[in-house]
Protein backbone atom coordinates (compact mmCIF):
# COMPACT_ATOMS: atom_id res chain seq x y z
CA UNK A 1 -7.78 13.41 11.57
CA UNK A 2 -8.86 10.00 10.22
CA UNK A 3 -9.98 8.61 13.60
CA UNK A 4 -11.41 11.76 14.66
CA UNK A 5 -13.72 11.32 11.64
CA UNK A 6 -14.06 7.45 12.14
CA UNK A 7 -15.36 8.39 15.45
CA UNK A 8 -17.72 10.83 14.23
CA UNK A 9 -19.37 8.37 11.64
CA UNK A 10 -19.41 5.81 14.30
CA UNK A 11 -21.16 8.23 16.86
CA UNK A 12 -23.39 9.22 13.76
CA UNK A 13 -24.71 5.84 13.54
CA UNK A 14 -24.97 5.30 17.11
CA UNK A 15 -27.20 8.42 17.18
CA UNK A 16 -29.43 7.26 14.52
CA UNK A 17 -30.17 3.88 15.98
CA UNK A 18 -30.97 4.86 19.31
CA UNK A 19 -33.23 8.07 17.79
CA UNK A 20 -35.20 5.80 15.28
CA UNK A 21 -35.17 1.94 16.65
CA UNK A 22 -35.41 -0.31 14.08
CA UNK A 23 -36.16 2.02 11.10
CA UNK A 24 -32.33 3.37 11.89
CA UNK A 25 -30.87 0.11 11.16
CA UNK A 26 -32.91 0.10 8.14
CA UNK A 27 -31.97 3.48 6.99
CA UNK A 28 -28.33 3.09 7.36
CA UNK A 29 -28.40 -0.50 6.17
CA UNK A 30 -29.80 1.38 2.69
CA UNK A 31 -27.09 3.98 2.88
CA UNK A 32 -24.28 1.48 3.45
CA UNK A 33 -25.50 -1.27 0.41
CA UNK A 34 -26.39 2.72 -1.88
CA UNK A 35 -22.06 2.62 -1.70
CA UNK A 36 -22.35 5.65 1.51
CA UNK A 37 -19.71 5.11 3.23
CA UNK A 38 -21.28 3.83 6.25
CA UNK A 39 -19.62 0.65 8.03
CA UNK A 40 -22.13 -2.56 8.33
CA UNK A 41 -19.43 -3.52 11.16
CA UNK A 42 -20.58 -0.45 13.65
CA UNK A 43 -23.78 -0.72 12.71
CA UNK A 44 -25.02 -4.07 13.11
CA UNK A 45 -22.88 -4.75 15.88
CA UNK A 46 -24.40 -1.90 18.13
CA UNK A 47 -27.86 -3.06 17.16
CA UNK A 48 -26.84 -6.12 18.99
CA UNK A 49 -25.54 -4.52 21.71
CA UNK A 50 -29.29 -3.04 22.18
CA UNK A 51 -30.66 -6.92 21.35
CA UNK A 52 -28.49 -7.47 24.85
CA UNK A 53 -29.64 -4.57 26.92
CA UNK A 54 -33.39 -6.11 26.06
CA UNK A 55 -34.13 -3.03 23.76
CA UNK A 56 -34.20 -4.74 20.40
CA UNK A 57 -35.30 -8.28 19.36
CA UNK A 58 -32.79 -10.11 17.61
CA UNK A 59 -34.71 -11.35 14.69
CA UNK A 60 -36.00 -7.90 13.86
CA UNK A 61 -32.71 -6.40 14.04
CA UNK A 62 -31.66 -9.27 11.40
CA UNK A 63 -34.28 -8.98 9.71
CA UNK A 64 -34.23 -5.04 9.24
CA UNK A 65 -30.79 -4.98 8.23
CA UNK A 66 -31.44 -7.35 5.87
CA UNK A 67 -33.82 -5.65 3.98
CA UNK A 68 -31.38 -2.57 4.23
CA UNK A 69 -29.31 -4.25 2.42
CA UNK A 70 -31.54 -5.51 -0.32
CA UNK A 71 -33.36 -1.86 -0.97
CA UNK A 72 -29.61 -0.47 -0.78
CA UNK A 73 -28.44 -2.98 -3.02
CA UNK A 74 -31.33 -2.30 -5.78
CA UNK A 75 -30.68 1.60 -5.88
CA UNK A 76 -27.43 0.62 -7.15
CA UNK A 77 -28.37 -1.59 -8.94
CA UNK A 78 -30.85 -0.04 -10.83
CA UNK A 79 -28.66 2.93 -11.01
CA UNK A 80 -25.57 1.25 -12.99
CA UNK A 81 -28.93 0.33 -15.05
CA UNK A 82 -29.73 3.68 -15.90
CA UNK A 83 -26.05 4.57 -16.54
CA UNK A 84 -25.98 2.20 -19.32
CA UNK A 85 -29.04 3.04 -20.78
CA UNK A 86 -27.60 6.75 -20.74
CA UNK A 87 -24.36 5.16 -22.96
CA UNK A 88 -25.42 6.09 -26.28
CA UNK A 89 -26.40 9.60 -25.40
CA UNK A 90 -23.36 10.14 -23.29
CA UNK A 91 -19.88 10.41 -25.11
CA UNK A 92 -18.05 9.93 -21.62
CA UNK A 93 -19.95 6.83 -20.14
CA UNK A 94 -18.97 5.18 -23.47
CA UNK A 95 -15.52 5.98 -23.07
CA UNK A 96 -15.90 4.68 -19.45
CA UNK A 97 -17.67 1.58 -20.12
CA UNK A 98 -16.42 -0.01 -23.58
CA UNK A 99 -18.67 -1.85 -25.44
CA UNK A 100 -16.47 -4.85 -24.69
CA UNK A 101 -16.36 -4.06 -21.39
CA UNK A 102 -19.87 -4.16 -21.72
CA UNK A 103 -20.08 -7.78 -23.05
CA UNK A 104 -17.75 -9.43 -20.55
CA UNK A 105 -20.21 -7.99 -17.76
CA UNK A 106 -23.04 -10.13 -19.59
CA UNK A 107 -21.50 -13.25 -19.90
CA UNK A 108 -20.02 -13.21 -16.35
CA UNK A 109 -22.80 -12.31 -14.55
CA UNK A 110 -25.25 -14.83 -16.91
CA UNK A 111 -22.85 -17.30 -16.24
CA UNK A 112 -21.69 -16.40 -12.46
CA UNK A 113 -23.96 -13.99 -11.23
CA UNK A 114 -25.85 -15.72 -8.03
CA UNK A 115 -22.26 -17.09 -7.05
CA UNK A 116 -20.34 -13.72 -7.36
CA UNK A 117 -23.62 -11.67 -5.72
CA UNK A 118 -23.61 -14.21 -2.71
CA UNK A 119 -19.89 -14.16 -1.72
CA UNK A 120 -19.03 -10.96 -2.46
CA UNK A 121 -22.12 -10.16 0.16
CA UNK A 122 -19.88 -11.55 3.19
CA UNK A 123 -16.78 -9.76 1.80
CA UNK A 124 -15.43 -6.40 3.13
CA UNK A 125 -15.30 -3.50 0.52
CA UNK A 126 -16.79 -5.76 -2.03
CA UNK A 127 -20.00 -6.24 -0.27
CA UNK A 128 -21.14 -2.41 -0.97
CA UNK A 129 -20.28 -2.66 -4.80
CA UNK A 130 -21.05 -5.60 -6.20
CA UNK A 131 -24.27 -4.10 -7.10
CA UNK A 132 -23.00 -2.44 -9.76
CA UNK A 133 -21.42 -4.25 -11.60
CA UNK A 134 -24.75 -6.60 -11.17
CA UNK A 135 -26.33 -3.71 -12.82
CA UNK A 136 -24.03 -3.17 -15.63
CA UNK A 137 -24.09 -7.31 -16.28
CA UNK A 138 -27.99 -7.07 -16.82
CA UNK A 139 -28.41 -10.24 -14.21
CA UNK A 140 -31.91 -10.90 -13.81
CA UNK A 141 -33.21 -9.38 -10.84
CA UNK A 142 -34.80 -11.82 -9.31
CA UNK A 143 -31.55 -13.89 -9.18
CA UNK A 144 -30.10 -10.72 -7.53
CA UNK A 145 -32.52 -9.77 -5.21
CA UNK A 146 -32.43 -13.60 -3.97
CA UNK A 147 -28.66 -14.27 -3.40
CA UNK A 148 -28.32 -10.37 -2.36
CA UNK A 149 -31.16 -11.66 0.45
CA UNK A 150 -29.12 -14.45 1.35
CA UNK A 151 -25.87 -13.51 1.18
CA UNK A 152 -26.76 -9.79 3.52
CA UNK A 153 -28.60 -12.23 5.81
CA UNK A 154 -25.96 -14.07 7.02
CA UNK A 155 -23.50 -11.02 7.24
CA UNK A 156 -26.29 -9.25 9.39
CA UNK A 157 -27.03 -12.20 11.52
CA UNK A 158 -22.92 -12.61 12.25
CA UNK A 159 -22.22 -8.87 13.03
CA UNK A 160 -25.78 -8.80 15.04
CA UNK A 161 -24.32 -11.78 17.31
CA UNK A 162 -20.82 -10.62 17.53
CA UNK A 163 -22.53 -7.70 19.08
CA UNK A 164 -25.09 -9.43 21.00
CA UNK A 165 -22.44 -11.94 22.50
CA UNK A 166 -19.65 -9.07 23.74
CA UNK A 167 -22.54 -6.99 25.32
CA UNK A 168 -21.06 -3.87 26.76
CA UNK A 169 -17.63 -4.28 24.98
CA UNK A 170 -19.34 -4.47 21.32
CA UNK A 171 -16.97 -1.51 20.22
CA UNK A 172 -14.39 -3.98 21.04
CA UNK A 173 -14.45 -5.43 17.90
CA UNK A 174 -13.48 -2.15 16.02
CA UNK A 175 -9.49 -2.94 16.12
CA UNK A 176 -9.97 -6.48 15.07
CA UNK A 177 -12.42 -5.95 12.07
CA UNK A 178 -9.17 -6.01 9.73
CA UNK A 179 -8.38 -9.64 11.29
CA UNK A 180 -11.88 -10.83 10.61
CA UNK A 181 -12.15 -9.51 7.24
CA UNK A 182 -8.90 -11.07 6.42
CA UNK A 183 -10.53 -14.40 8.01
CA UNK A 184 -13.82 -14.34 6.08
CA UNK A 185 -12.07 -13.66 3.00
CA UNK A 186 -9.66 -16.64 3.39
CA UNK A 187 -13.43 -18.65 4.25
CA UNK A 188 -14.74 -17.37 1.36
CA UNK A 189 -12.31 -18.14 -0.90
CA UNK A 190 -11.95 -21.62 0.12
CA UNK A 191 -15.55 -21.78 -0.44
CA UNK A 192 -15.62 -20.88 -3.54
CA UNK A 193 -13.12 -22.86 -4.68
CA UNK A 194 -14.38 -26.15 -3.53
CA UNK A 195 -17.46 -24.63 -5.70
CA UNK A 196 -15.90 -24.43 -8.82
CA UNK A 197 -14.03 -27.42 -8.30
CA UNK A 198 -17.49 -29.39 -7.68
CA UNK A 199 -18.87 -27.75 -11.21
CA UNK A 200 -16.52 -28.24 -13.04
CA UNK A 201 -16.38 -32.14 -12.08
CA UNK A 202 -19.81 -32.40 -11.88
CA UNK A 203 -20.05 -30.74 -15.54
CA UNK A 204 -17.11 -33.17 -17.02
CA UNK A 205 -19.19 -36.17 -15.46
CA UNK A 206 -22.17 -34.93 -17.58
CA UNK A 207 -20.09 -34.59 -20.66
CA UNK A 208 -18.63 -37.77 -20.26
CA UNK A 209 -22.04 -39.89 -19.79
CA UNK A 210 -23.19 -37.77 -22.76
CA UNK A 211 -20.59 -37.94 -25.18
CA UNK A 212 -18.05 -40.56 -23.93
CA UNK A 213 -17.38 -44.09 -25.61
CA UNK A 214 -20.39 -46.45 -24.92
């Protein structure tokens, strides 16, 4: 039952990219980054598949699901927004989202907001709902909209050349996508460790030369 559906969604999407071009891999882009539960990893690598056949160009296709991703991104955004802004009104959303809840959103995303928003863009799952919690955290927009930019840019342009480079046997990444996921987690992570690990040196250097014995 749960393949049968998997390969209805995936012959869904394929349907939609070959009916509308470009604007397809726009449309679902949106849906998938709006938390539908449409996979980026059929998607993108199908569109290029089509880059390979000569049917797409493989900037556009980049570019397109990009800016998928971004519009996606900002209706949830803007969503967990209105949520909040519903909280006083709304006996249940305030026993949902505590007013401490609330605060910890604010400092983490004013503190770690472009970091979490850019990672969490290359990780499975994550990718779709980090928006929210943006949302809920107030981060500035711009800063979102930015690292969201960045961070959906790379994931397109690596799905788009997986696709591109196995031509005809795209769909043969669909049993390894668990493998990969599990890789660019591990990548991610390591990333963002040596991150913190920079700041936080780089931040007891300051204090040091500020405050330390002359």
């Amino acid at each position: 039952m749960i393949a049968y559906s998997i390969a209805s969604l995936i012959g869904f999407v394929l349907f939609i990219i070959r009916s509308l071009g470009y604007f397809g891999v726009l449309m679902l882009m949106t849906l998938e980054s709006a938390n539908i539960p449409i996979p980026s990893e059929a998607i993108m690598p199908f569109a290029g598949f089509l880059v390979w056949q000569g049917v797409f160009s493989f900037w556009w296709v980049v570019i397109w699901g990009t800016l998928g991703n971004v519009i996606g991104s900002l209706i949830s955004f803007y969503g967990a927004e209105w949520i909040i802004a519903q909280r006083d009104r709304s006996g249940l959303v305030r026993r949902l989202i505590s007013e401490r809840s609330l605060q910890l959103a604010h400092r983490w995303f004013a503190r770690w907001g472009s970091v979490s928003v850019f990672f969490a863009r290359l990780l499975p799952v994550v990718r779709t709902f980090i928006s929210f919690p943006a949302g809920i955290g107030k981060m500035r927009v711009t800063s979102f909209i930015i690292f969201t930019a960045v961070g959906s840019f790379a994931w397109s342009l690596l799905l788009t050349w997986m696709g591109y480079a196995l031509g005809t046997h795209w769909d043969a990444l669909s049993p390894y996508f668990h493998i990969i996921d599990a890789g660019i987690v591990v990548a991610c992570g390591a990333l963002l460790g040596w991150w913190l690990v920079s700041h936080r040196r780089s931040g007891a250097a300051t204090f040091k030369n500020r405050f330390g014995k002359k």
